[in-house]
PDB file of N, CA and C in Angstrom:
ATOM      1  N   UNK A   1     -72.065 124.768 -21.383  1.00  0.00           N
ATOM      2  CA  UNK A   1     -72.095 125.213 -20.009  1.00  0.00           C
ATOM      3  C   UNK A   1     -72.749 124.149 -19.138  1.00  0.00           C
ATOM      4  N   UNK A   2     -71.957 123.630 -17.802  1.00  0.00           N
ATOM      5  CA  UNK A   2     -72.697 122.822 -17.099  1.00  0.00           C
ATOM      6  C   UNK A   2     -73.204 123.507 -15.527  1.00  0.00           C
ATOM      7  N   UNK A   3     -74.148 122.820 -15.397  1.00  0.00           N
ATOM      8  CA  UNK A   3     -74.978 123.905 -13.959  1.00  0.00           C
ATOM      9  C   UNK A   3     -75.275 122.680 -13.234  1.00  0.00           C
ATOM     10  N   UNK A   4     -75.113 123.127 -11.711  1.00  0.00           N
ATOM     11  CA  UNK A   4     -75.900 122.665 -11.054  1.00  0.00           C
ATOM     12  C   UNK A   4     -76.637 123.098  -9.980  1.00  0.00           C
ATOM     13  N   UNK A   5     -77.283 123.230  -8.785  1.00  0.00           N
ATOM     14  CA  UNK A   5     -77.826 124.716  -8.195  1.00  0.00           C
ATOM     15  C   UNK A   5     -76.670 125.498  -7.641  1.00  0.00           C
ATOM     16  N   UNK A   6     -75.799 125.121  -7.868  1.00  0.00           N
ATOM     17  CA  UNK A   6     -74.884 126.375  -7.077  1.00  0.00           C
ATOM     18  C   UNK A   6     -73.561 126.462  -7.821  1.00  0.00           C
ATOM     19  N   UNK A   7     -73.763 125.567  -8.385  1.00  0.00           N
ATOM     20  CA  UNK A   7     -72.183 126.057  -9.422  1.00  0.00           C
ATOM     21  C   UNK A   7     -72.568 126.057 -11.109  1.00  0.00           C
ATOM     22  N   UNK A   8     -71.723 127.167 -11.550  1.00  0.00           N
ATOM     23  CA  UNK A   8     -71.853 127.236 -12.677  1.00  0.00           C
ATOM     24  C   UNK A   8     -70.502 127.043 -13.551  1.00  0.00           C
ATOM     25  N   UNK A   9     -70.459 126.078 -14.730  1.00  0.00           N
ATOM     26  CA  UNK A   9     -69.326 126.086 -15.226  1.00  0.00           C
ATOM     27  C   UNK A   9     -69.368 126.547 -16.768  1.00  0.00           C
ATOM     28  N   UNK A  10     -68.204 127.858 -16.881  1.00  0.00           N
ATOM     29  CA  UNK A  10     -68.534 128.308 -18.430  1.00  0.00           C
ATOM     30  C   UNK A  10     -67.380 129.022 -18.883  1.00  0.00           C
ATOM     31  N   UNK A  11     -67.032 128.242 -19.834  1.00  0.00           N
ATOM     32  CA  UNK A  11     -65.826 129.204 -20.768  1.00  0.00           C
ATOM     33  C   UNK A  11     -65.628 130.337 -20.432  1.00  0.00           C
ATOM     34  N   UNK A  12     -66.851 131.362 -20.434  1.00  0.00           N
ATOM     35  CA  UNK A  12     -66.496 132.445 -20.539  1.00  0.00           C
ATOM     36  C   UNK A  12     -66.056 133.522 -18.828  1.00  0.00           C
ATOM     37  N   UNK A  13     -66.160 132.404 -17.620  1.00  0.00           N
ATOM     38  CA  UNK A  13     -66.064 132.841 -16.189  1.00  0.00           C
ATOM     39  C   UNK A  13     -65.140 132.017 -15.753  1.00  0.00           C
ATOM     40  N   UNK A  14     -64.044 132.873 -15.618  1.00  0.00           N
ATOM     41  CA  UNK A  14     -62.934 132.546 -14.546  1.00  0.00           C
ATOM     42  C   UNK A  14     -61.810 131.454 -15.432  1.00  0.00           C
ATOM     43  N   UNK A  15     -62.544 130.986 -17.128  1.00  0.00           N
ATOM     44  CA  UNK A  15     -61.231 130.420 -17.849  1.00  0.00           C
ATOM     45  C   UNK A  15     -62.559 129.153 -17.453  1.00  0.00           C
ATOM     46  N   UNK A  16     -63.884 128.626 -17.137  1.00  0.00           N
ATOM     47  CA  UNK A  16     -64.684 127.046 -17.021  1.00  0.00           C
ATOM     48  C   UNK A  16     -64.706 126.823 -15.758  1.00  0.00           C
ATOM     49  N   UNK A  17     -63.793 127.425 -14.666  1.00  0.00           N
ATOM     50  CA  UNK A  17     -63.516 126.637 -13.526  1.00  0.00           C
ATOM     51  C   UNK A  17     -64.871 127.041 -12.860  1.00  0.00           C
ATOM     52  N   UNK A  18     -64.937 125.956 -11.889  1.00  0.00           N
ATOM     53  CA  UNK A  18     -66.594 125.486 -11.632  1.00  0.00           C
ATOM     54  C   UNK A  18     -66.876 126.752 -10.321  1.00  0.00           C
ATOM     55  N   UNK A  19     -67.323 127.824 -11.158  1.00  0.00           N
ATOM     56  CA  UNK A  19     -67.537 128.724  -9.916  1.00  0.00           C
ATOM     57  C   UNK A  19     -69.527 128.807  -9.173  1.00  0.00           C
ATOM     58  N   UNK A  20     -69.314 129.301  -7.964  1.00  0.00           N
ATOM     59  CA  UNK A  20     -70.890 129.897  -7.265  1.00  0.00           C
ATOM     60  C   UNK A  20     -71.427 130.733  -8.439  1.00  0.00           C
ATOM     61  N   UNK A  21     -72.715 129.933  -8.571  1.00  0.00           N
ATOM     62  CA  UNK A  21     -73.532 130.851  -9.969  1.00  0.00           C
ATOM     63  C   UNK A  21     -74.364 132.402  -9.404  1.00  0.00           C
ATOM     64  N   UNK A  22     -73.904 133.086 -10.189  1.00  0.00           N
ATOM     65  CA  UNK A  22     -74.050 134.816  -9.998  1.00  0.00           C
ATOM     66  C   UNK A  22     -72.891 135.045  -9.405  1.00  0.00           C
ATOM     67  N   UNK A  23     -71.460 134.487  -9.518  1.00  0.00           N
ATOM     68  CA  UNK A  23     -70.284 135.112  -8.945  1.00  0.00           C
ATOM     69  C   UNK A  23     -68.906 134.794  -9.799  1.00  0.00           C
ATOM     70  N   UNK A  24     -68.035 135.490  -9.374  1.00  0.00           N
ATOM     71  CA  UNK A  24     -66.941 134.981 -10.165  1.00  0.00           C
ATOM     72  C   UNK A  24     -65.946 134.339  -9.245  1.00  0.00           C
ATOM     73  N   UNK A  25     -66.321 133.475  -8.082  1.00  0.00           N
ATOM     74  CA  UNK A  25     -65.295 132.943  -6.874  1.00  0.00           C
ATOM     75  C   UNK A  25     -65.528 131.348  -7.157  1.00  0.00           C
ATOM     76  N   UNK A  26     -64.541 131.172  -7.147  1.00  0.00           N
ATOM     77  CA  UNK A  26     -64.542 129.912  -7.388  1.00  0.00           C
ATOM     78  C   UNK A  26     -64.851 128.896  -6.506  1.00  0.00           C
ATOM     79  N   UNK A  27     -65.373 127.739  -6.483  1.00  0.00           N
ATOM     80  CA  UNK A  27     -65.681 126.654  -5.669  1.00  0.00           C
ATOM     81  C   UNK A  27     -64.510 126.128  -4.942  1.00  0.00           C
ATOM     82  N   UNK A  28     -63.635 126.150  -5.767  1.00  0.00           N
ATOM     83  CA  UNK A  28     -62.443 125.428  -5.249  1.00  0.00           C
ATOM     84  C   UNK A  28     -61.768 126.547  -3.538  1.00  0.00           C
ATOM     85  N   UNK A  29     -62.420 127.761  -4.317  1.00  0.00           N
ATOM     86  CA  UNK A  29     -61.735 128.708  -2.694  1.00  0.00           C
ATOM     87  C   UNK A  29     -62.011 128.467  -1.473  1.00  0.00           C
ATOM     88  N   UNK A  30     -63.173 128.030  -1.923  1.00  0.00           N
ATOM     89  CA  UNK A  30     -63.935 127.606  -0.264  1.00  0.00           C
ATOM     90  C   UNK A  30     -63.730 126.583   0.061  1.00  0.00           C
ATOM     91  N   UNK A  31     -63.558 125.078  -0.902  1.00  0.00           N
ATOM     92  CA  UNK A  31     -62.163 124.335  -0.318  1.00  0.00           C
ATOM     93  C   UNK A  31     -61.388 124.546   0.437  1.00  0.00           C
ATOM     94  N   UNK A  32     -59.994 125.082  -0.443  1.00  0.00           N
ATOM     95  CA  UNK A  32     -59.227 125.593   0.270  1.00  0.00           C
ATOM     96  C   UNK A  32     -59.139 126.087   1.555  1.00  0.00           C
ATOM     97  N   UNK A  33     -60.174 126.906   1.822  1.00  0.00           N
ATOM     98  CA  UNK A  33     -60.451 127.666   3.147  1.00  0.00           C
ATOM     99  C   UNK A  33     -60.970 126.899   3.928  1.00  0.00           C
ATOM    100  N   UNK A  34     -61.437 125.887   4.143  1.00  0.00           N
ATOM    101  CA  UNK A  34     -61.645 124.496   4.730  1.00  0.00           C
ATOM    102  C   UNK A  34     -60.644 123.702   4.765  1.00  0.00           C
ATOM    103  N   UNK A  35     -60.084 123.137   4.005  1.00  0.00           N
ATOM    104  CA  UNK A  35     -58.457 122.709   4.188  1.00  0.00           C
ATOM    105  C   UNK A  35     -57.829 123.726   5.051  1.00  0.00           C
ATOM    106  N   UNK A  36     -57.497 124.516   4.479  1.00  0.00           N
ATOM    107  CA  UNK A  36     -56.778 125.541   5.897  1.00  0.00           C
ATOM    108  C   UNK A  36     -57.392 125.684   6.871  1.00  0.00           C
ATOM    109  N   UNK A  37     -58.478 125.288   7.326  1.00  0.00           N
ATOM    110  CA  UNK A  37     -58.382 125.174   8.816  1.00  0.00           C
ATOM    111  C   UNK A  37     -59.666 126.440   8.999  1.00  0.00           C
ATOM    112  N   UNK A  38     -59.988 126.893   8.153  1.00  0.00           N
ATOM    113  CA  UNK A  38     -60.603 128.350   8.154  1.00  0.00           C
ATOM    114  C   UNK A  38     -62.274 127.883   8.028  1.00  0.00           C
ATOM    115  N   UNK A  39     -63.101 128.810   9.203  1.00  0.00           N
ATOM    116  CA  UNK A  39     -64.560 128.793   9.123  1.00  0.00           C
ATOM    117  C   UNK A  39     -65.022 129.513   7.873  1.00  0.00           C
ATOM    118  N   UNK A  40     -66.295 128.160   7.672  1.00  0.00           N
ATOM    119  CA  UNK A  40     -67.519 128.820   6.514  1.00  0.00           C
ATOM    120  C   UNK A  40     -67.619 130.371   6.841  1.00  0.00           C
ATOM    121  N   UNK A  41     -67.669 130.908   8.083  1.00  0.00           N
ATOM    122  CA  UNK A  41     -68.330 132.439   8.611  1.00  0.00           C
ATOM    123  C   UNK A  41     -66.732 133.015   7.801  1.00  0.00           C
ATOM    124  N   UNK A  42     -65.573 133.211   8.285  1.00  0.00           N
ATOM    125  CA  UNK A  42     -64.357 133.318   7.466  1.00  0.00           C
ATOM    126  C   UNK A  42     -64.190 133.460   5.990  1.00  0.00           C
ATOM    127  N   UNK A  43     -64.946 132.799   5.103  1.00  0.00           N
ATOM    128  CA  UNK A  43     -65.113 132.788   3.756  1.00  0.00           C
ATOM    129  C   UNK A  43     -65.944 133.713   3.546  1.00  0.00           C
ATOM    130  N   UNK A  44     -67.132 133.726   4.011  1.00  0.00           N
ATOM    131  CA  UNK A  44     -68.109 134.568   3.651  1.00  0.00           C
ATOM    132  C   UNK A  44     -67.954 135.748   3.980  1.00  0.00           C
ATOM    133  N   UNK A  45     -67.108 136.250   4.986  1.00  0.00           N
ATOM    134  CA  UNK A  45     -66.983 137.101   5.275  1.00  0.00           C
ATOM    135  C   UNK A  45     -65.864 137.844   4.155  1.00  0.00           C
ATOM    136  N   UNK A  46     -64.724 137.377   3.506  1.00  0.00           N
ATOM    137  CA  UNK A  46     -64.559 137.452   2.664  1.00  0.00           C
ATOM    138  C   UNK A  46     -64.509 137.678   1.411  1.00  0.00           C
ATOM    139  N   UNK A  47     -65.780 136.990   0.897  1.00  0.00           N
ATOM    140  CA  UNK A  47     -66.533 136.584  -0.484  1.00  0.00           C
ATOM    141  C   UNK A  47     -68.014 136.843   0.242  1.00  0.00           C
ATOM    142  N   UNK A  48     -68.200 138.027   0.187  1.00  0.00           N
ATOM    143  CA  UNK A  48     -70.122 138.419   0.481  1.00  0.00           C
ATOM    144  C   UNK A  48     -70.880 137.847  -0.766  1.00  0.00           C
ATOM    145  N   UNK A  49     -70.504 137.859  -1.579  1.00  0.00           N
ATOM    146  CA  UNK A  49     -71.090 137.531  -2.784  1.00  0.00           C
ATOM    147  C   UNK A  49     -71.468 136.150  -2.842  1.00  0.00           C
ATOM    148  N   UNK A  50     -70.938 135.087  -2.520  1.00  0.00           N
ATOM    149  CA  UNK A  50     -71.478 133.677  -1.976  1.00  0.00           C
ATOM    150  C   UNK A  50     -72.345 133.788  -0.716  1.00  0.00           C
ATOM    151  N   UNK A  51     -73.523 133.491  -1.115  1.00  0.00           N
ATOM    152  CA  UNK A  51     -74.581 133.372   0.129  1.00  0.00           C
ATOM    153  C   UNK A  51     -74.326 132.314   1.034  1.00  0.00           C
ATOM    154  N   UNK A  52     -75.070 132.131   2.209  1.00  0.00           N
ATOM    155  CA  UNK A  52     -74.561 130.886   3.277  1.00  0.00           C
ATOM    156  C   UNK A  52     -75.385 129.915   2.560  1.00  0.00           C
ATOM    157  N   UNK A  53     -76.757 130.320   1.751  1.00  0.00           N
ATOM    158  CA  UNK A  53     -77.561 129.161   1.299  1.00  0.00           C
ATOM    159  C   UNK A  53     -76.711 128.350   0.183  1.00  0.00           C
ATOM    160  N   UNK A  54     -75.754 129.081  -0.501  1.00  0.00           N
ATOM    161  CA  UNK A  54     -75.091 128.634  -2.054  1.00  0.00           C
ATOM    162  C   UNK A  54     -73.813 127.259  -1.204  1.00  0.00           C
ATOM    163  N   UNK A  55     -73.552 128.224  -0.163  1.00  0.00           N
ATOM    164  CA  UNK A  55     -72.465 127.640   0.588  1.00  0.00           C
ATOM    165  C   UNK A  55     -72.470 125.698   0.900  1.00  0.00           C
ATOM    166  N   UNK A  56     -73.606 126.093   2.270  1.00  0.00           N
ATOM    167  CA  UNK A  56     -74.097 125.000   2.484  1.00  0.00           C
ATOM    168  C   UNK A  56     -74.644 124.074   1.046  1.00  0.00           C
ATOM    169  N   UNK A  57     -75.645 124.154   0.311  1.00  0.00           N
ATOM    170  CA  UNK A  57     -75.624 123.771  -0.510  1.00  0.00           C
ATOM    171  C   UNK A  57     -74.807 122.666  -1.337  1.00  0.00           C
ATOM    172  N   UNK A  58     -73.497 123.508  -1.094  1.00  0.00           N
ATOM    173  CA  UNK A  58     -72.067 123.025  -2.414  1.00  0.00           C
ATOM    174  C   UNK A  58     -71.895 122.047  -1.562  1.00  0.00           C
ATOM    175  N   UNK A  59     -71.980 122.037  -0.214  1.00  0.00           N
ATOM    176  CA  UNK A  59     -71.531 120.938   0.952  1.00  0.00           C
ATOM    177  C   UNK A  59     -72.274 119.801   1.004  1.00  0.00           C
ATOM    178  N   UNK A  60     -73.508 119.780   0.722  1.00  0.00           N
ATOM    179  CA  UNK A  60     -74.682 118.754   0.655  1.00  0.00           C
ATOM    180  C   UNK A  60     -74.234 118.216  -1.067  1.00  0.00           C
ATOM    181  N   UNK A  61     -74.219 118.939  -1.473  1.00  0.00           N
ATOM    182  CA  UNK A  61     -74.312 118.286  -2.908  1.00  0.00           C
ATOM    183  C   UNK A  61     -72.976 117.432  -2.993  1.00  0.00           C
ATOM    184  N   UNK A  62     -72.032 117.668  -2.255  1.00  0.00           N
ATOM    185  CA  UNK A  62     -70.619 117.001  -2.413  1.00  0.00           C
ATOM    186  C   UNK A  62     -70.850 115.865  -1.652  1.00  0.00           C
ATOM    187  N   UNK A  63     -71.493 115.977  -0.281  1.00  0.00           N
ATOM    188  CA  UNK A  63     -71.960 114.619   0.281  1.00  0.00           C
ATOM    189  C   UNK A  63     -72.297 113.823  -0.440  1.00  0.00           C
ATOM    190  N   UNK A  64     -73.653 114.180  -1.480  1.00  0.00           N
ATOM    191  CA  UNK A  64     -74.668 113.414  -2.028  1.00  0.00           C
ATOM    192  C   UNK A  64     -73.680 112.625  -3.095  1.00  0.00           C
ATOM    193  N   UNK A  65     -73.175 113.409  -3.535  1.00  0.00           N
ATOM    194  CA  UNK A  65     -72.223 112.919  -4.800  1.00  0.00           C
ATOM    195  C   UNK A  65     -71.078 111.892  -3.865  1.00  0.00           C
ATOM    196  N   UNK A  66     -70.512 111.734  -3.126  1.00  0.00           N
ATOM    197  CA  UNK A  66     -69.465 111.167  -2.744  1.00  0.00           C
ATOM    198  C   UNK A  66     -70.339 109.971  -2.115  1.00  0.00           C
ATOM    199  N   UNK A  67     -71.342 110.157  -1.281  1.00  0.00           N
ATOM    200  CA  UNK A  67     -72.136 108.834  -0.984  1.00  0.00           C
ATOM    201  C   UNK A  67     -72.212 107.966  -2.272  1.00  0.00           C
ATOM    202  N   UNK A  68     -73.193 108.666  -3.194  1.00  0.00           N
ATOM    203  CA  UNK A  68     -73.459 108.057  -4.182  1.00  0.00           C
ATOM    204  C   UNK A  68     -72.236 106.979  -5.090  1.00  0.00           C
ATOM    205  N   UNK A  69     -71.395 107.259  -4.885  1.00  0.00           N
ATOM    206  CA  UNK A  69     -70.009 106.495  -5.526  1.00  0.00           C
ATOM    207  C   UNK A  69     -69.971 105.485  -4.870  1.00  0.00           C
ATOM    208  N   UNK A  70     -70.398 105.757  -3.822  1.00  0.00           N
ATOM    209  CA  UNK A  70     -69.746 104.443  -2.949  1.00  0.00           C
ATOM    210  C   UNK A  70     -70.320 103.737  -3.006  1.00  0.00           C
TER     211      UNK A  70
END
């Protein structure tokens, strides 16, 4: 199982795919819903179960990680 503060990845949730830890929604949804054009408030409203703190979070950590490559 790999973790990091807001995503959890594990065989046994959702088939590994890297979901918000304490949920079964996947990371990739809230992508999506950003690609489409659709507000963070829009998702959550949605998916209550992803907090705005888990949210933001996944967003900083993707920064950090994509800076870091470069």
């Amino acid at each position: 199982m790999k973790q990091s503060s807001v995503i959890k990845i594990d065989p046994e949730i959702m088939g590994g795919e890297p979901c918000f830890i304490g949920t079964r929604v996947p990371v990739r949804t809230l992508l999506d819903y950003i690609e489409g054009g659709d507000t963070l408030d829009a998702f959550l409203e949605q998916y209550p179960t992803v907090s705005r703190i888990q949210a933001v979070a996944l967003r900083e950590q993707a920064s950090e990680s994509l800076l870091a490559a470069v």
